[in-house]
Protein backbone atom coordinates (compact mmCIF):
# COMPACT_ATOMS: atom_id res chain seq x y z
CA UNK A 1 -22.37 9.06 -322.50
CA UNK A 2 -25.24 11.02 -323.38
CA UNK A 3 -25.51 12.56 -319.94
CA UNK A 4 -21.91 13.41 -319.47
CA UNK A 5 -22.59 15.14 -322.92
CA UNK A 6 -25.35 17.20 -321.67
CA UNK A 7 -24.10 18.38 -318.23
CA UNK A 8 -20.79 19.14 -320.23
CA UNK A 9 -23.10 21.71 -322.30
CA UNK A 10 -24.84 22.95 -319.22
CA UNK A 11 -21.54 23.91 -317.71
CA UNK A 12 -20.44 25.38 -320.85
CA UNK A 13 -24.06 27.50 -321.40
CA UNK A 14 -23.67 28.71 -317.52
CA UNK A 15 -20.00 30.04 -318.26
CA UNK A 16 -21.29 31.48 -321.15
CA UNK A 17 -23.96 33.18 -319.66
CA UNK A 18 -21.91 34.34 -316.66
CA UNK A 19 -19.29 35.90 -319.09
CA UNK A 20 -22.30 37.89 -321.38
CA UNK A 21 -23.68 39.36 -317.81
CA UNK A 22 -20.22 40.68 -316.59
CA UNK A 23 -19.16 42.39 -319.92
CA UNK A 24 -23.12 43.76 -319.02
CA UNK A 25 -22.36 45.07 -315.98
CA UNK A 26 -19.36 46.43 -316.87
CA UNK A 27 -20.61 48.91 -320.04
CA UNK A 28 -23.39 49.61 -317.57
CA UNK A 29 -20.74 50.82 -315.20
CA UNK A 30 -18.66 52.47 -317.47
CA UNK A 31 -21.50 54.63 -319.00
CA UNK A 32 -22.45 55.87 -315.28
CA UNK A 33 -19.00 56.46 -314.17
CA UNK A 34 -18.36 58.38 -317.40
CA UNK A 35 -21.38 60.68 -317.19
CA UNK A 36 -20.77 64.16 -316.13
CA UNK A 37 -22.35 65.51 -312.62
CA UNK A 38 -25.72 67.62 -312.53
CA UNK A 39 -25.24 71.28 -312.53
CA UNK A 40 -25.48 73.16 -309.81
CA UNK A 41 -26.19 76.95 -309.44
CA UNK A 42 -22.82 78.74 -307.77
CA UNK A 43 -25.04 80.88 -305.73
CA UNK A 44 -29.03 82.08 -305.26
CA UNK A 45 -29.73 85.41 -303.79
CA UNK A 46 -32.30 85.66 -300.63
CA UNK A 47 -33.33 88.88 -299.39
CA UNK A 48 -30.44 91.66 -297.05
CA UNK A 49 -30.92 90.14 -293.29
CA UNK A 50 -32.54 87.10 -294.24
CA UNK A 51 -31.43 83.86 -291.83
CA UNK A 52 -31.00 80.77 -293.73
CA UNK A 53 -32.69 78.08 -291.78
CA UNK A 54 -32.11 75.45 -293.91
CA UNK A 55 -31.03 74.52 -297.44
CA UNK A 56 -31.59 71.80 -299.49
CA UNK A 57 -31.14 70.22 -303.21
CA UNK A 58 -33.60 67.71 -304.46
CA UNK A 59 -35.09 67.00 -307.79
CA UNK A 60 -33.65 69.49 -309.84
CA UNK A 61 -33.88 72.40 -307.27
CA UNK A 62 -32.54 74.12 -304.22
CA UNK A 63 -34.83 74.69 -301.36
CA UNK A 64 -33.93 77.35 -298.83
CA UNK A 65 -36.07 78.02 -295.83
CA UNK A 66 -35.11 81.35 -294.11
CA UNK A 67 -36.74 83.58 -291.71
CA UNK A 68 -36.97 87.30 -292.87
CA UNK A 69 -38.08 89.58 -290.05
CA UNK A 70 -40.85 87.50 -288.06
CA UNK A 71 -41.83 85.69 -291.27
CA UNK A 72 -40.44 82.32 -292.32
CA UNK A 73 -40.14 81.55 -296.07
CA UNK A 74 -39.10 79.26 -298.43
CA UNK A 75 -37.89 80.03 -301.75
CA UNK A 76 -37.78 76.84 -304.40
CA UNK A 77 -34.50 77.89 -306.99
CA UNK A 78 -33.98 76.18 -310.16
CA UNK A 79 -30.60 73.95 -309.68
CA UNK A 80 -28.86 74.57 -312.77
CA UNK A 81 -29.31 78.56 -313.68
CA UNK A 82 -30.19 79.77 -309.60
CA UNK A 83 -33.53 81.27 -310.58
CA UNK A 84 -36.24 81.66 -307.82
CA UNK A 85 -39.12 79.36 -309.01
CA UNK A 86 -41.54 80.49 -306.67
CA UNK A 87 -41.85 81.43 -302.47
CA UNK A 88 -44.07 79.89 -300.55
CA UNK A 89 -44.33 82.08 -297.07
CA UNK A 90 -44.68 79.29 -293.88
CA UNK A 91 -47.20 80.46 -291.03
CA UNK A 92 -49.00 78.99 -288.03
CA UNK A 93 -52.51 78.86 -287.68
């Protein structure tokens, strides 16, 4: 009787459990679904004739590697306001 009482408790603990972690995962769902995206600059301005290479957003920024005459840059922008961070020029040694 005693067992039957316990595994009864068990069962009733596990549902119990099982029901606290899905209302969990669903606020924790909610609150990422509901947050707003990461701004991101409409445009960033590279110099007249410059050939975009690549271009890139991570971490906060945009990275665009261009080539501007024979040498090859790349200019780090902030993401949200499209300011030029700083320009790194890429060479060969």
């Amino acid at each position: 009787m005693l067992g039957k009482a316990r595994r009864s408790f068990g069962i009733s603990i596990g549902i119990l459990l099982l029901g606290f972690m899905a209302i969990g995962f669903a606020l924790v769902y909610r609150v990422m679904r509901d947050s707003p995206p990461p701004q991101v600059a409409a445009e960033v301005f590279l110099p007249a004739g410059a050939e975009v290479v690549s271009a890139l957003k991570l971490d906060g920024t945009v990275q665009v590697t261009y080539r501007a005459g024979e040498a090859t840059l790349l200019s780090v922008f902030d993401a949200a306001s499209g300011e030029l961070v700083r320009t790194v020029t890429i060479g060969q040694q």
